[in-house]
N, C-alpha and C. Protein backbone atom coordinates (compact mmCIF):
# COMPACT_ATOMS: atom_id res chain seq x y z
N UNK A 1 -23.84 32.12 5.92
CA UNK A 1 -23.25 30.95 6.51
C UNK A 1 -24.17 30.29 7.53
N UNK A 2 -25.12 30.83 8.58
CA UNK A 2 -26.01 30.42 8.78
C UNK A 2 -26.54 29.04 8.22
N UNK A 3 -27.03 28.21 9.31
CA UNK A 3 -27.37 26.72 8.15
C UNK A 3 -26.87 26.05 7.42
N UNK A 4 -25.38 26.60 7.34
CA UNK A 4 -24.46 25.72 6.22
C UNK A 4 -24.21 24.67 7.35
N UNK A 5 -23.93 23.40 6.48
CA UNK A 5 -23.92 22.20 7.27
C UNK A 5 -22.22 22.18 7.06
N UNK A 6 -21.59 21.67 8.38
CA UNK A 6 -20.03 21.47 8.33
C UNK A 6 -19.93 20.38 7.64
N UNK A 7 -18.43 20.05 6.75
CA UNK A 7 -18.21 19.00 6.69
C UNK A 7 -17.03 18.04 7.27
N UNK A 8 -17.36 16.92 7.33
CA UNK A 8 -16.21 16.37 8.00
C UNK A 8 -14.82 16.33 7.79
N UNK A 9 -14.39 16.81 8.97
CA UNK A 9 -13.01 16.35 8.38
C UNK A 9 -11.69 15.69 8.37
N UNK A 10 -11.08 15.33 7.66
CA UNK A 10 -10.60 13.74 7.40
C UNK A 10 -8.91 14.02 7.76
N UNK A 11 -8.43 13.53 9.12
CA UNK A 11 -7.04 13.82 9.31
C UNK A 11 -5.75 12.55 8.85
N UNK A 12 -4.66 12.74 9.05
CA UNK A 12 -3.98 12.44 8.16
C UNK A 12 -3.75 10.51 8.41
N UNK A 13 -4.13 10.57 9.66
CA UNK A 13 -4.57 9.79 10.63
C UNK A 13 -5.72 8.71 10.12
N UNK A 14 -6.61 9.10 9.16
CA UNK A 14 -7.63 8.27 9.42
C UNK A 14 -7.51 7.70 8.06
N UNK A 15 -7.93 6.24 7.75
CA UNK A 15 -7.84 5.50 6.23
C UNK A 15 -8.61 4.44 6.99
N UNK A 16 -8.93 3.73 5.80
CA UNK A 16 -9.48 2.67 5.68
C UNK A 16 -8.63 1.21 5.06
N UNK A 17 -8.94 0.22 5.49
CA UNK A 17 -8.13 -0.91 4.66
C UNK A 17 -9.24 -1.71 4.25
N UNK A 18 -8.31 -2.91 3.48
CA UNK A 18 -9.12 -3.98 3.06
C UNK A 18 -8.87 -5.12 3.63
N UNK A 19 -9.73 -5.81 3.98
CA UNK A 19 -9.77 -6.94 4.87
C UNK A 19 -8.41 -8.26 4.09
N UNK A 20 -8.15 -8.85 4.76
CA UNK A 20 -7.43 -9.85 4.02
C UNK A 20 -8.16 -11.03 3.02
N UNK A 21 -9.48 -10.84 3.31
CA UNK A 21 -10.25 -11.80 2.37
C UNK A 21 -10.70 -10.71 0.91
N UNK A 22 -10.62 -9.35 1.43
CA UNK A 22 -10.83 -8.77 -0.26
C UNK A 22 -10.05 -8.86 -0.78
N UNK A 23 -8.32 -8.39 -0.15
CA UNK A 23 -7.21 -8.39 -0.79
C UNK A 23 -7.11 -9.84 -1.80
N UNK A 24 -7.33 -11.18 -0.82
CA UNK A 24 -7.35 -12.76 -1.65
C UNK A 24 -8.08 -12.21 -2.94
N UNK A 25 -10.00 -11.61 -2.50
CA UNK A 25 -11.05 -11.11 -3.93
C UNK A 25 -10.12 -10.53 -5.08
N UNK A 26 -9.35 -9.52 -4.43
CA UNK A 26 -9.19 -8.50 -5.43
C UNK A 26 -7.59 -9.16 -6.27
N UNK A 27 -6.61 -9.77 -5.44
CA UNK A 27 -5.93 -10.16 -6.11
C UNK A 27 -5.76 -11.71 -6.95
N UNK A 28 -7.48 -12.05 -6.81
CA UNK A 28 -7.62 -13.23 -7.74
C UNK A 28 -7.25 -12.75 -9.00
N UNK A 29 -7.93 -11.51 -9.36
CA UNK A 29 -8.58 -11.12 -11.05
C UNK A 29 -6.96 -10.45 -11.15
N UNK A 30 -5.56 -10.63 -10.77
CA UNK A 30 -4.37 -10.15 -11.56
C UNK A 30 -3.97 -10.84 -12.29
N UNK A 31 -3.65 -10.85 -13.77
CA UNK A 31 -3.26 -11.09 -14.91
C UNK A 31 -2.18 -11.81 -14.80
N UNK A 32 -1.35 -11.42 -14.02
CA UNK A 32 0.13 -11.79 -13.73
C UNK A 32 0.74 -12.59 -12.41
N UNK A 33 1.76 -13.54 -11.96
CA UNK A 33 2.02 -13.64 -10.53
C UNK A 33 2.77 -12.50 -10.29
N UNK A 34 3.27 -11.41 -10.92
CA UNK A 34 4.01 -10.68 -10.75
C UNK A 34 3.49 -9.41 -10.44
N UNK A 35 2.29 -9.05 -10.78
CA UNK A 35 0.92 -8.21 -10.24
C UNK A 35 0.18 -8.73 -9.58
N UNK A 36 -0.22 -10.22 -8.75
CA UNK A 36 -0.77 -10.58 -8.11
C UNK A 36 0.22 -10.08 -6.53
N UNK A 37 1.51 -10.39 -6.63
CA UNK A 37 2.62 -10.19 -5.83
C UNK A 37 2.47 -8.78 -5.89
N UNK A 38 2.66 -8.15 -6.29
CA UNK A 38 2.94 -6.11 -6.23
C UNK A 38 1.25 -5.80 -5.16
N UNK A 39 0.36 -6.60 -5.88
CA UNK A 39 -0.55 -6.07 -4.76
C UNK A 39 -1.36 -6.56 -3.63
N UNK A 40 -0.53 -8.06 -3.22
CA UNK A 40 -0.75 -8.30 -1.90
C UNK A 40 0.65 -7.34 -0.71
N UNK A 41 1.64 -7.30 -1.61
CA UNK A 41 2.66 -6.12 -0.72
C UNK A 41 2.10 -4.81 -0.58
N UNK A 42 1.47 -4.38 -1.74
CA UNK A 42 0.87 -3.13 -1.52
C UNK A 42 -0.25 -3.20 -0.54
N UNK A 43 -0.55 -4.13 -0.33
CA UNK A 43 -1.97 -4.00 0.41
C UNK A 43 -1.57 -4.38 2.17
N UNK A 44 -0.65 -5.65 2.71
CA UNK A 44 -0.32 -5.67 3.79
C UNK A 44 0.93 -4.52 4.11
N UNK A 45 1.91 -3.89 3.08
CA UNK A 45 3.21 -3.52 3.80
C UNK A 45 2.55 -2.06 3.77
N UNK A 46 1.98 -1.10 3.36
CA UNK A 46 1.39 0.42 3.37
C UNK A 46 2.41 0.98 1.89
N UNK A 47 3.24 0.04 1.76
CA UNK A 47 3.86 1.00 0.44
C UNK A 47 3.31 0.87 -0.93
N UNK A 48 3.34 1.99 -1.80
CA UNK A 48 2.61 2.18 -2.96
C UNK A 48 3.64 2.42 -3.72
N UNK A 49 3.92 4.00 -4.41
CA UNK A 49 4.89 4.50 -4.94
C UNK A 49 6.65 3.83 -4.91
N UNK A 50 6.53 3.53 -3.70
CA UNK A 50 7.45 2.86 -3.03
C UNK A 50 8.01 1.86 -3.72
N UNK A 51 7.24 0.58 -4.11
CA UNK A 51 7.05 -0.36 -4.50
C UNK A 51 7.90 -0.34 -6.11
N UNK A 52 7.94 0.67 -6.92
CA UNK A 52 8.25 0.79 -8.16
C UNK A 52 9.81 1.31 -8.11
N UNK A 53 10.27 1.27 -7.01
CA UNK A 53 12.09 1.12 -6.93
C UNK A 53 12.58 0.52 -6.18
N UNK A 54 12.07 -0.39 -5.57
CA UNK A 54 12.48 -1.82 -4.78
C UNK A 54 13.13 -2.41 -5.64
N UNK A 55 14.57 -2.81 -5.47
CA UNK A 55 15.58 -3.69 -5.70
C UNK A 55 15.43 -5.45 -4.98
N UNK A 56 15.68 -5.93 -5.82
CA UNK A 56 15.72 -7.27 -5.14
C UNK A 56 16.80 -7.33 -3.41
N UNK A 57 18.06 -6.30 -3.60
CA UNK A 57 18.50 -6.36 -2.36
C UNK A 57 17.95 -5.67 -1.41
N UNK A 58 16.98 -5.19 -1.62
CA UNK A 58 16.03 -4.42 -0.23
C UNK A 58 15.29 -5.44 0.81
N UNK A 59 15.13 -6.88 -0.16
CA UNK A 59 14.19 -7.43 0.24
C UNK A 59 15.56 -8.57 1.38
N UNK A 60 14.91 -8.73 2.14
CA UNK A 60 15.87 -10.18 3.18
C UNK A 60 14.87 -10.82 3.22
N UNK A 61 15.23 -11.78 2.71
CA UNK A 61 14.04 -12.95 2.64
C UNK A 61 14.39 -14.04 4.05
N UNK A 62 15.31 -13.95 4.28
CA UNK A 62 15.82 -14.61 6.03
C UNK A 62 14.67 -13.90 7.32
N UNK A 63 14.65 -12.76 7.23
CA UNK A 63 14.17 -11.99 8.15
C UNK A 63 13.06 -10.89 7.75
N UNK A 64 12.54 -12.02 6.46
CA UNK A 64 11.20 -10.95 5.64
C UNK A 64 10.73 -9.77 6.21
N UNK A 65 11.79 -8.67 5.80
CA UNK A 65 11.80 -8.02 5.79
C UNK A 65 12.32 -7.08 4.56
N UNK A 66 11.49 -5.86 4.02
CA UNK A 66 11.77 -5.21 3.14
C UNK A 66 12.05 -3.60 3.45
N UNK A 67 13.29 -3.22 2.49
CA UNK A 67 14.24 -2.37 3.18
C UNK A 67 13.64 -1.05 2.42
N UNK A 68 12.89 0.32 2.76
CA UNK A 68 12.51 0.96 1.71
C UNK A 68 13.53 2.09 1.87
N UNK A 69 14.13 2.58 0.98
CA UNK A 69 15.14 3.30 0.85
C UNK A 69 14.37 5.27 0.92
N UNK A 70 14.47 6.37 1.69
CA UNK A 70 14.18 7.23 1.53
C UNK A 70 14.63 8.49 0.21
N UNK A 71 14.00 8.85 -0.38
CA UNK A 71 15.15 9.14 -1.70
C UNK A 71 14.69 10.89 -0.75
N UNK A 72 15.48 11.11 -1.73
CA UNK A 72 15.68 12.87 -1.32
C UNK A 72 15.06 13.65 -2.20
N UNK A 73 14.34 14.86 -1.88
CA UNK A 73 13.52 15.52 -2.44
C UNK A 73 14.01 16.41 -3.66
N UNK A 74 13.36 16.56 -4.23
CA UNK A 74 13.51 17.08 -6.08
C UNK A 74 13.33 18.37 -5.75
């Protein structure tokens, strides 16, 4: 072990984002407005998985705000 080099390490804490001008880059090239939409939410709100059981009543469009429901573990 001697000389072994540590490696860093990455807490649960640390991520990276994408600027709001890649998100515009990256959600030029979506096929769809309906995949262009799934991943500017994915990219400003932090939800992923999330995103694929959103009900239209989660969303309040008065007080844009979106409601994510916690489901219970399997």
């Amino acid at each position: 072990m001697a000389g072994a080099e540590r490696q860093p390490q990455t807490r649960s804490g640390d991520f990276s984002v994408l600027s709001p001008a890649r998100v515009a880059r990256l959600t030029e090239q979506a096929e769809t407005e309906q995949d262009r939409t799934l991943l500017i939410v994915a990219a400003f709100s932090g939800l992923r998985r999330e995103l694929w059981a959103l009900r239209w009543s989660d969303i309040d469009w008065r007080l844009q705000l979106i409601h994510v429901r916690r489901s219970l573990p399997v």
